[in-house]
Protein backbone atom coordinates (compact mmCIF):
# COMPACT_ATOMS: atom_id res chain seq x y z
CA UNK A 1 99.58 133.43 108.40
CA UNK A 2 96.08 134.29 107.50
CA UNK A 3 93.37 135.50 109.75
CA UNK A 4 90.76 132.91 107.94
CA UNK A 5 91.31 130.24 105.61
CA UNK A 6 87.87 130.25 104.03
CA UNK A 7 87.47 126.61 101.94
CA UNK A 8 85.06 126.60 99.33
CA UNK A 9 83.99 129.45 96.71
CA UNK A 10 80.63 129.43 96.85
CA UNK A 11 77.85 131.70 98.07
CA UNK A 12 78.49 130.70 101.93
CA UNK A 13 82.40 130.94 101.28
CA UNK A 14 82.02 133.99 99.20
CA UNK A 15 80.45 135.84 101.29
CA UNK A 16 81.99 135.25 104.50
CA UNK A 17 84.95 135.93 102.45
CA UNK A 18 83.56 139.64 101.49
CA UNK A 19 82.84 140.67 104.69
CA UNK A 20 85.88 139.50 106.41
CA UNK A 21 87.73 141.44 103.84
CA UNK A 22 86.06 144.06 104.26
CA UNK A 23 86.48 144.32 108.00
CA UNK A 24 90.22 144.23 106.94
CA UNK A 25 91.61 140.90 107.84
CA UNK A 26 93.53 138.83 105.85
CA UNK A 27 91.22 135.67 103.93
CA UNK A 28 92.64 133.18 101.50
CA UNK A 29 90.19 131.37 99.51
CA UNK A 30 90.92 127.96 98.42
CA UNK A 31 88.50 125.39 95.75
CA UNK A 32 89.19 122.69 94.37
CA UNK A 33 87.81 123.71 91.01
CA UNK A 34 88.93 125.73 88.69
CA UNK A 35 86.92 128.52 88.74
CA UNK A 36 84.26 129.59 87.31
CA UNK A 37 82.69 126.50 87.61
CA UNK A 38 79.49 124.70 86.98
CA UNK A 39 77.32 123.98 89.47
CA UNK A 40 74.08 121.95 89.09
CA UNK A 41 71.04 124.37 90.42
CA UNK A 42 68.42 125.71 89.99
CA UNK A 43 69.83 129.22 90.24
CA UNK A 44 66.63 130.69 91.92
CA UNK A 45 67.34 133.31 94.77
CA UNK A 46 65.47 135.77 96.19
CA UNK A 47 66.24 139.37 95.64
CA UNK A 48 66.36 140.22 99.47
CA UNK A 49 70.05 139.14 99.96
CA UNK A 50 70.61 142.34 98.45
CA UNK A 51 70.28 143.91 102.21
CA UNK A 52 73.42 142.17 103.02
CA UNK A 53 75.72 144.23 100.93
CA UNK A 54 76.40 147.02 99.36
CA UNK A 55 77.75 145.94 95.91
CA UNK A 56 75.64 145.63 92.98
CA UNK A 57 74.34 142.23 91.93
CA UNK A 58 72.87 142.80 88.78
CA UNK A 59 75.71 141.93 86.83
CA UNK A 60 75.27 138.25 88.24
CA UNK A 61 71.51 138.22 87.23
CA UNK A 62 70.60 136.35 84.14
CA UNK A 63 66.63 137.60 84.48
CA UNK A 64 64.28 138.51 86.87
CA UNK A 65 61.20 137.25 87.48
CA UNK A 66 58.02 138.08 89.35
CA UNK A 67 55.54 135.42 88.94
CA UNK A 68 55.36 131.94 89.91
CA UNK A 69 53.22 129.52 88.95
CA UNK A 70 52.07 126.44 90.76
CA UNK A 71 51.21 123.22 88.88
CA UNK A 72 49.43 119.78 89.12
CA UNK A 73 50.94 117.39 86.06
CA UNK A 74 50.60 121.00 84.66
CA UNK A 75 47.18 121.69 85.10
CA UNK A 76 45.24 123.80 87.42
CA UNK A 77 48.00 126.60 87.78
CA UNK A 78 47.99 128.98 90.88
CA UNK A 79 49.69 132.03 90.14
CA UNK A 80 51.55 134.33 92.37
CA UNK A 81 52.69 137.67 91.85
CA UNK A 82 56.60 138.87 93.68
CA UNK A 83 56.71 141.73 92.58
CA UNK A 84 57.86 143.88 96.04
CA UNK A 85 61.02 141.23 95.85
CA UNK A 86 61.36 139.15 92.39
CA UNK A 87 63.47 136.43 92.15
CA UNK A 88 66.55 136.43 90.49
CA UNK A 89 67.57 133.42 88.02
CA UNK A 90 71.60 133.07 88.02
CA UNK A 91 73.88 130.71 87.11
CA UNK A 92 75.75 129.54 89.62
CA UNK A 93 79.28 129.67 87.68
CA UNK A 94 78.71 133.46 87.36
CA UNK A 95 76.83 134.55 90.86
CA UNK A 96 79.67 132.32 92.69
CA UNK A 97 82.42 133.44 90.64
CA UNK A 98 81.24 137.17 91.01
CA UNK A 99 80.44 137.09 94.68
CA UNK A 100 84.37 135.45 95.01
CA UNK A 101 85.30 138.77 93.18
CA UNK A 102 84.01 140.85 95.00
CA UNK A 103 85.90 139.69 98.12
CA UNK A 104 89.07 139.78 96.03
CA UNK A 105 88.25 143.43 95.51
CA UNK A 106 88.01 143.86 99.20
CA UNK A 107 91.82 141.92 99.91
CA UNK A 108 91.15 138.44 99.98
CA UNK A 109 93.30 136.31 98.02
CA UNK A 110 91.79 133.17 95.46
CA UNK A 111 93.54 130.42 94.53
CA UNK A 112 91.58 127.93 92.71
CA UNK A 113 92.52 124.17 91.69
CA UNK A 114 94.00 123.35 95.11
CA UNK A 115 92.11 120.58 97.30
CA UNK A 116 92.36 120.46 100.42
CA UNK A 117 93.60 116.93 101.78
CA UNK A 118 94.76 117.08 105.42
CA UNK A 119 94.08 119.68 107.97
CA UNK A 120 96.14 120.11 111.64
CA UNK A 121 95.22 121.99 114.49
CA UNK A 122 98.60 123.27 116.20
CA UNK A 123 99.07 126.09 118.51
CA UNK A 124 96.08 127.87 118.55
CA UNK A 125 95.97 127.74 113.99
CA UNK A 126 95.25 125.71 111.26
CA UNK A 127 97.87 123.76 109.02
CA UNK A 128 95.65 123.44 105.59
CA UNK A 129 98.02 121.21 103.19
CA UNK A 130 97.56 120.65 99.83
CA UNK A 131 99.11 118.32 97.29
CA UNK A 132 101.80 120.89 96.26
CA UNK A 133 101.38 123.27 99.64
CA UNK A 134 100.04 124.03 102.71
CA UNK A 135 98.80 127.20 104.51
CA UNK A 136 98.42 128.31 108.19
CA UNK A 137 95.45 130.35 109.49
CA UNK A 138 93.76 131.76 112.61
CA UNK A 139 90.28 130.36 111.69
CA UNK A 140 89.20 128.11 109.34
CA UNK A 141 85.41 127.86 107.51
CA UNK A 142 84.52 125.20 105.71
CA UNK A 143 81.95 125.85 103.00
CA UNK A 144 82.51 123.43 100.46
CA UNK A 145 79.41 122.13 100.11
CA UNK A 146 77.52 119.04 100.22
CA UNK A 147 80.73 116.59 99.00
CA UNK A 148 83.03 117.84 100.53
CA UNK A 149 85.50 116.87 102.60
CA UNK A 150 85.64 119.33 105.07
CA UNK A 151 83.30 118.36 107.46
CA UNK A 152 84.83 114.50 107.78
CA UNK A 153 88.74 116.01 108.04
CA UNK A 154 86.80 118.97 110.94
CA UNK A 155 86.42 115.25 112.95
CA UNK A 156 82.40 116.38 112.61
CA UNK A 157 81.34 112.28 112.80
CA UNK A 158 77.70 112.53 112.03
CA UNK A 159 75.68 115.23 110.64
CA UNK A 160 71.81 115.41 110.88
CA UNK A 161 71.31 115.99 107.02
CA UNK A 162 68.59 114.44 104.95
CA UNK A 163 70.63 113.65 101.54
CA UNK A 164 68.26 114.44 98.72
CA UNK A 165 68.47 113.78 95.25
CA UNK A 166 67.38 116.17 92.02
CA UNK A 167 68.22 115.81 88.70
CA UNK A 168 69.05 118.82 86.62
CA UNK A 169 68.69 119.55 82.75
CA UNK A 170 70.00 123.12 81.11
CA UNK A 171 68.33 123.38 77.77
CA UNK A 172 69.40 126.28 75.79
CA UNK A 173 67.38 128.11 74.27
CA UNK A 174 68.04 131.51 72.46
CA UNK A 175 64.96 132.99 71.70
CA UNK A 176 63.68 133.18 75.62
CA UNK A 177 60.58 135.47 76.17
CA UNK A 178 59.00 133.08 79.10
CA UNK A 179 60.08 134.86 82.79
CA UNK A 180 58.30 133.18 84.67
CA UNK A 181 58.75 130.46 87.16
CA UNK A 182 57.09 127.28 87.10
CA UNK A 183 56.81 124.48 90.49
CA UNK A 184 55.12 121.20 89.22
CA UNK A 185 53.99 119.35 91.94
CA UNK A 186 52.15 116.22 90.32
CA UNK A 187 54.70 114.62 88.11
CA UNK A 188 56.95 113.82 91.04
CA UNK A 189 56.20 111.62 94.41
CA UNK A 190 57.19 113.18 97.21
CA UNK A 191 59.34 116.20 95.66
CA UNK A 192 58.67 118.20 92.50
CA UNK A 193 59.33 119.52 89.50
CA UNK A 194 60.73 123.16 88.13
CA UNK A 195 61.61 125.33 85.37
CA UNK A 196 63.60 127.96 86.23
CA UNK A 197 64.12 130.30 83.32
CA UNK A 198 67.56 131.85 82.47
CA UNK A 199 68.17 134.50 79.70
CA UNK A 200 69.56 131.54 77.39
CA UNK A 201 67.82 128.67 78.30
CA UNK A 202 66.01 126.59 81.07
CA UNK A 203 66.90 125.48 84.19
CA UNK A 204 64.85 122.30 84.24
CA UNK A 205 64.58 119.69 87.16
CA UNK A 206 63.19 117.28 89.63
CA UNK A 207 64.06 116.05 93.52
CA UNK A 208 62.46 113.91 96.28
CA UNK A 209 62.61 116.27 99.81
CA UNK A 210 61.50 113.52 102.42
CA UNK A 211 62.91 110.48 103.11
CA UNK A 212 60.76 108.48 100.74
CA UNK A 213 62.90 106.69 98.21
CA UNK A 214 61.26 104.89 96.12
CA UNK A 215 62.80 104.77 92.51
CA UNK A 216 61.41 107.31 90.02
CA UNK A 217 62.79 108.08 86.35
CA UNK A 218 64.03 111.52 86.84
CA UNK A 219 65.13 112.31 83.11
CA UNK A 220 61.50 110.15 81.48
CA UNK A 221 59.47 112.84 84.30
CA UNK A 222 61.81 115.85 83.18
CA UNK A 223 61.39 114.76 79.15
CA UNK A 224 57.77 114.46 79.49
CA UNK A 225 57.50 118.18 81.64
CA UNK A 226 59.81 119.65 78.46
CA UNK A 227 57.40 118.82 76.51
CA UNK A 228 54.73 120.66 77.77
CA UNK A 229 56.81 123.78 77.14
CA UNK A 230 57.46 122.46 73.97
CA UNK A 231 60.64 122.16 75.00
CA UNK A 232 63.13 119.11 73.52
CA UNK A 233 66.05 117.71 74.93
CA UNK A 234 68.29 117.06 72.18
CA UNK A 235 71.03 120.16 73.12
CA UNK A 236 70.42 119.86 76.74
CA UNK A 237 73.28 119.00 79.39
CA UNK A 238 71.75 116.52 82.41
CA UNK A 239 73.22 116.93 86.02
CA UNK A 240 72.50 114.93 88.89
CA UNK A 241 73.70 116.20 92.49
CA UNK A 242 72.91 115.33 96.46
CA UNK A 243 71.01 117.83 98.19
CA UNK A 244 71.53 118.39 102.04
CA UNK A 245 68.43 119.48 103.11
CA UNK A 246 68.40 120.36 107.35
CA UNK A 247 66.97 117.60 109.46
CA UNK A 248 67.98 118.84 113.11
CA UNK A 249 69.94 121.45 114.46
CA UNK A 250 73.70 120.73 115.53
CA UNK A 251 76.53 121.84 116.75
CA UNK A 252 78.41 123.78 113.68
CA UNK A 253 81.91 124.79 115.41
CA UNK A 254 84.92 123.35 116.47
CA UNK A 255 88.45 124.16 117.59
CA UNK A 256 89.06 127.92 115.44
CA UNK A 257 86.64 125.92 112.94
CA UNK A 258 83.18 126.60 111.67
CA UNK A 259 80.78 124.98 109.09
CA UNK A 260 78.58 127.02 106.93
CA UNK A 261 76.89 126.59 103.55
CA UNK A 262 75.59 123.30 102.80
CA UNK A 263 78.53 121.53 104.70
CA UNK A 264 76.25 122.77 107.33
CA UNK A 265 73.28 121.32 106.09
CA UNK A 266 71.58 125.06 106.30
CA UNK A 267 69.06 123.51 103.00
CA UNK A 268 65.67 124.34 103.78
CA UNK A 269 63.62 120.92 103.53
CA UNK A 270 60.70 122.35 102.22
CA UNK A 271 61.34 124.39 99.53
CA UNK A 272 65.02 122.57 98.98
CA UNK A 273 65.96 126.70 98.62
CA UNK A 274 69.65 126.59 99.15
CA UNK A 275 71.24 129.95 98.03
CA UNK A 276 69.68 132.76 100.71
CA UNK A 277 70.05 130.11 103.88
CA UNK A 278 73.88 129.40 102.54
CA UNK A 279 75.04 133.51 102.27
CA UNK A 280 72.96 133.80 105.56
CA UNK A 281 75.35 131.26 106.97
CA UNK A 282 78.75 132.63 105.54
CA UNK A 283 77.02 136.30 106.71
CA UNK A 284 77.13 134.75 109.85
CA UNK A 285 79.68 132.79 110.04
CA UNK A 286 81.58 136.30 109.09
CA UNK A 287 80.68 137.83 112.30
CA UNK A 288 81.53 135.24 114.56
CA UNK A 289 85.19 134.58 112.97
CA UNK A 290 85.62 138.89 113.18
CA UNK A 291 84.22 138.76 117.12
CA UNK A 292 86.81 135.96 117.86
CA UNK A 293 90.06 137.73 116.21
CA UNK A 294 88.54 141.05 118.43
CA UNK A 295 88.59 138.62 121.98
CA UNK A 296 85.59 136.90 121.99
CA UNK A 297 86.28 133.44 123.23
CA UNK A 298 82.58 132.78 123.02
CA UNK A 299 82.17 133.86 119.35
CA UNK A 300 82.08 130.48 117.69
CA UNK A 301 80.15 129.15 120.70
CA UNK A 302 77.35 132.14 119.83
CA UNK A 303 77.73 130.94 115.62
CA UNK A 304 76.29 127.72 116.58
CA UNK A 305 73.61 129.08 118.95
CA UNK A 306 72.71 131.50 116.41
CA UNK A 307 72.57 129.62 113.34
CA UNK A 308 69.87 127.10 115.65
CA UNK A 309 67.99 130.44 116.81
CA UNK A 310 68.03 132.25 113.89
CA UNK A 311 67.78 129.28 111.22
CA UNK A 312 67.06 125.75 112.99
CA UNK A 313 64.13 127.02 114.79
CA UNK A 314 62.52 128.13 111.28
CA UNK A 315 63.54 124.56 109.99
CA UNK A 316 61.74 122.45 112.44
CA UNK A 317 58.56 123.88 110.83
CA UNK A 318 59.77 123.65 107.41
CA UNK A 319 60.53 120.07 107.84
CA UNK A 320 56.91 119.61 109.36
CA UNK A 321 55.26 121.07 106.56
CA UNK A 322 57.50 119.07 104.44
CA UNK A 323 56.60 116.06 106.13
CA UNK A 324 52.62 116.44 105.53
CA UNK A 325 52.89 118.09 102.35
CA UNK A 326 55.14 115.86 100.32
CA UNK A 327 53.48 112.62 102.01
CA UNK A 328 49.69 113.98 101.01
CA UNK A 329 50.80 115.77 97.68
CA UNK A 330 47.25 115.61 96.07
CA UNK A 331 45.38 116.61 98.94
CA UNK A 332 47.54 119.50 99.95
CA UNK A 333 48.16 120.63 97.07
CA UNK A 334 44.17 120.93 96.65
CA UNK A 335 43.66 123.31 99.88
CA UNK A 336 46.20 125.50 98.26
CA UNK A 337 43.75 126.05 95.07
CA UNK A 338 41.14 126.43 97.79
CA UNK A 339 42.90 128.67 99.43
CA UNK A 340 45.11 130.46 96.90
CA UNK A 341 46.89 132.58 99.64
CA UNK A 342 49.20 129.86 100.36
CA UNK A 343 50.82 129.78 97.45
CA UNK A 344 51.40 133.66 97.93
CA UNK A 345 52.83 133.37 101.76
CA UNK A 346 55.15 130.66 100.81
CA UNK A 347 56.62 132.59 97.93
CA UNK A 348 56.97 135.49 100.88
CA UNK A 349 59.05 132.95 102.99
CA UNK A 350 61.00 132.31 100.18
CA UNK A 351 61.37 136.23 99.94
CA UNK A 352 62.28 136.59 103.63
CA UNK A 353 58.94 138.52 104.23
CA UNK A 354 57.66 135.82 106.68
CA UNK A 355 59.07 133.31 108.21
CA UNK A 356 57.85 129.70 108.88
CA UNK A 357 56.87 130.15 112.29
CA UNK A 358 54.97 133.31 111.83
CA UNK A 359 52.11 130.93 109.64
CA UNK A 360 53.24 127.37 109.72
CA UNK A 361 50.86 126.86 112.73
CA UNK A 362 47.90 128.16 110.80
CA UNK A 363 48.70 126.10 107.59
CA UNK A 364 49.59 122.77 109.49
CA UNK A 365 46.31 123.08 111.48
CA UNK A 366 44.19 124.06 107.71
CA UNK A 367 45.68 120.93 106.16
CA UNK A 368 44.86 118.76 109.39
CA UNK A 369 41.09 120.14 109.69
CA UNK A 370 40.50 119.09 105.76
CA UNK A 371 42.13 115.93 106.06
C-alpha cells in the first residue's frame, strides 16, 4: 500500500509528487496518457516557482523571455520589461514530463497509460482500480486536470469553475530570433490573444475569460494575428481545450482525498495563468497529505482553508478585475496606455511580486473614476 496515490502527471501532480518523495513516503503516479504528452498551452510560467525547489529547471526551458508587449488589434504596444524574474516558455510535454522525473528520482513510482475508472474508500484507504489493476493508498490527490474524472468519482457534485474556452495553434518555425511575448487585447471580445514564443516555433492562441459567449472564429482571429508576424499557418497543429478558470472558493478535500491543479479550479480568471497557481496547489497539497501521515487529523481540513486564504482570497479580485476589464476592453485597455504602470504591476502579479489585493483596489477605483 502506498502512502499517496497521486492521479495525474502534471505540474500540480508532479510536484506534490516531488515533495512527498522527498519527505520519504511512498507515491505512485498514475495518467492516463502515455507520457510525454501534449498538452495544449500556452507554456508561459513565471520564473519564481524556482523558490519551491531545489532542482534545476533549465533543462525544461525552451527560452526565456523578459519583455512583454501589450497590444490593441496590434497597434499601440505597451511594453514591459521582467527582467528581475523572466518568464519561461516550455512545452508542456517536456516541463510535465521532467517535473514527473524528478519525483521518480526522489522514489516515486510512474506508471503511465492506466485510467483510472472506479475509486473505493474502505478502511481508512483508497481502492484505485484500473482496467487491468487496482491499487490501495493512504491518500489520494487528484490532479488530473480540467477533464478529468477525478473530481465526479471524489462524489465532488458541483464545482464553482467558470469553463473557458481558447484555441491553440503551434507553428514551427526554425529560424526563431523573436523572445518576446506578445498579449493582444483587441482582436478578441471579452478574452485575448497571445504569442508565446518557443525556441522552435510559436505558441499562438485566443480564449474568452468571462462568461460572455457569444460565438467568435477563433482560428479566422488567430490566422489574421499570424499574419501580422508574418507568420502562416500552413505547418501549424490547432488545439482547442476548456479552461477552468476559479469562480468561488470551495471546499477541496474529502475522505483521505484532496483536489489540486485545475481539478481544483486554482486558474486565475484574469490572466487565465494556470501553471504557478497549479504547482502552488500540488506544493500545498504536499504538505497537508505529509501533516496527515505525521497525525494531523486536521491537515486536509487546513488544505482547504489554505488554498481559500492563500489563493481564493487573491481570486475574488482577479475575477473583479476580470469582470470590468474584459466587459470594457477598449476603455480599459486605454487607462493602461495612460497609465503605463499597469501593464508593469500586472506582469509583477504574474511574477509573484504583488499580489492582487496589494493594488487591485487602486486599479478598480482608476478604471471606475475614468469611466
Amino acid at each position: 500500500m502506498y502512502d499517496c496515490i497521486i492521479v495525474g502527471a502534471g505540474p500540480a501532480g508532479g510536484t506534490a509528487a516531488y515533495h512527498l518523495a522527498k519527505k520519504g513516503h511512498s507515491v505512485l503516479i498514475l495518467d492516463k496518457a502515455d507520457l510525454p504528452r501534449y498538452k495544449p498551452c500556452g507554456g508561459g510560467v513565471s520564473s519564481i516557482i524556482q523558490q519551491w525547489f531545489d532542482f534545476d529547471f533549465t533543462p525544461a526551458i525552451s527560452l526565456k523571455t523578459d519583455r512583454v508587449y501589450c497590444t490593441w488589434q496590434h497597434q499601440q504596444a505597451i511594453a514591459v520589461n521582467t527582467q528581475d524574474y523572466p518568464i519561461w516558455m516550455v512545452r508542456r510535454d517536456i516541463f510535465d514530463f521532467y517535473l514527473v522525473q524528478q519525483a521518480v528520482k526522489q522514489g516515486a513510482i510512474l506508471q503511465d497509460k492506466t485510467e483510472v475508472t472506479q475509486l473505493e474508500f474502505k478502511s481508512d484507504k483508497w481502492i484505485v482500480k484500473t482496467p487491468k489493476e487496482e491499487f490501495s493508498g493512504r491518500y489520494l490527490i487528484a490532479a488530473d486536470g480540467a477533464k478529468g474524472s477525478m473530481v465526479k468519482l471524489l462524489g465532488f457534485k458541483k464545482q464553482k469553475k467558470l469553463v473557458a474556452g481558447a484555441l491553440e495553434i503551434e507553428i514551427p518555425y526554425h529560424h526563431q530570433n523573436n523572445v518576446d511575448t506578445y498579449f493582444e487585447f483587441g482582436l478578441v471580445k471579452h478574452g485575448y490573444a497571445w504569442n508565446f514564443p518557443k525556441a522552435d516555433g510559436f505558441s499562438m492562441g485566443a480564449g474568452v475569460f468571462t462568461n460572455q459567449r457569444k460565438p467568435q472564429n477563433y482560428h479566422q482571429i488567430i490566422a489574421h494575428y499570424a499574419s501580422l508576424f508574418h507568420l502562416n499557418l500552413d505547418d501549424a497543429t490547432e488545439h482547442g481545450h476548456p479552461i477552468a478558470l476559479w469562480n468561488g472558493n470551495q471546499k477541496l478535500h474529502t475522505d483521505n482525498a484532496i483536489l489540486a491543479g485545475e481539478a481544483a479550479c486554482v486558474v486565475d480568471p484574469f490572466t487565465a495563468e494556470g501553471i504557478r497557481p497549479s504547482i502552488f496547489s500540488g506544493l500545498k497539497a504536499s504538505e497537508a497529505i505529509h501533516h496527515s501521515l505525521g497525525g494531523d487529523i486536521n491537515a486536509l481540513v487546513k488544505y482547504s482553508e489554505i488554498m481559500t486564504q492563500e489563493w481564493g482570497k487573491e481570486m475574488i479580485w482577479a475575477q473583479k478585475l476580470s469582470q470590468i476589464f474584459y466587459h470594457f476592453p477598449r476603455f480599459s485597455y486605454g487607462i493602461i496606455e495612460k497609465h503605463p504602470s499597469c501593464a508593469n504591476t500586472m506582469t509583477k502579479i504574474f511574477s509573484g511580486k504583488l499580489t492582487y489585493s496589494q493594488v487591485a483596489q487602486k486599479g478598480i477605483n482608476l478604471l471606475l473614476v475614468n469611466h
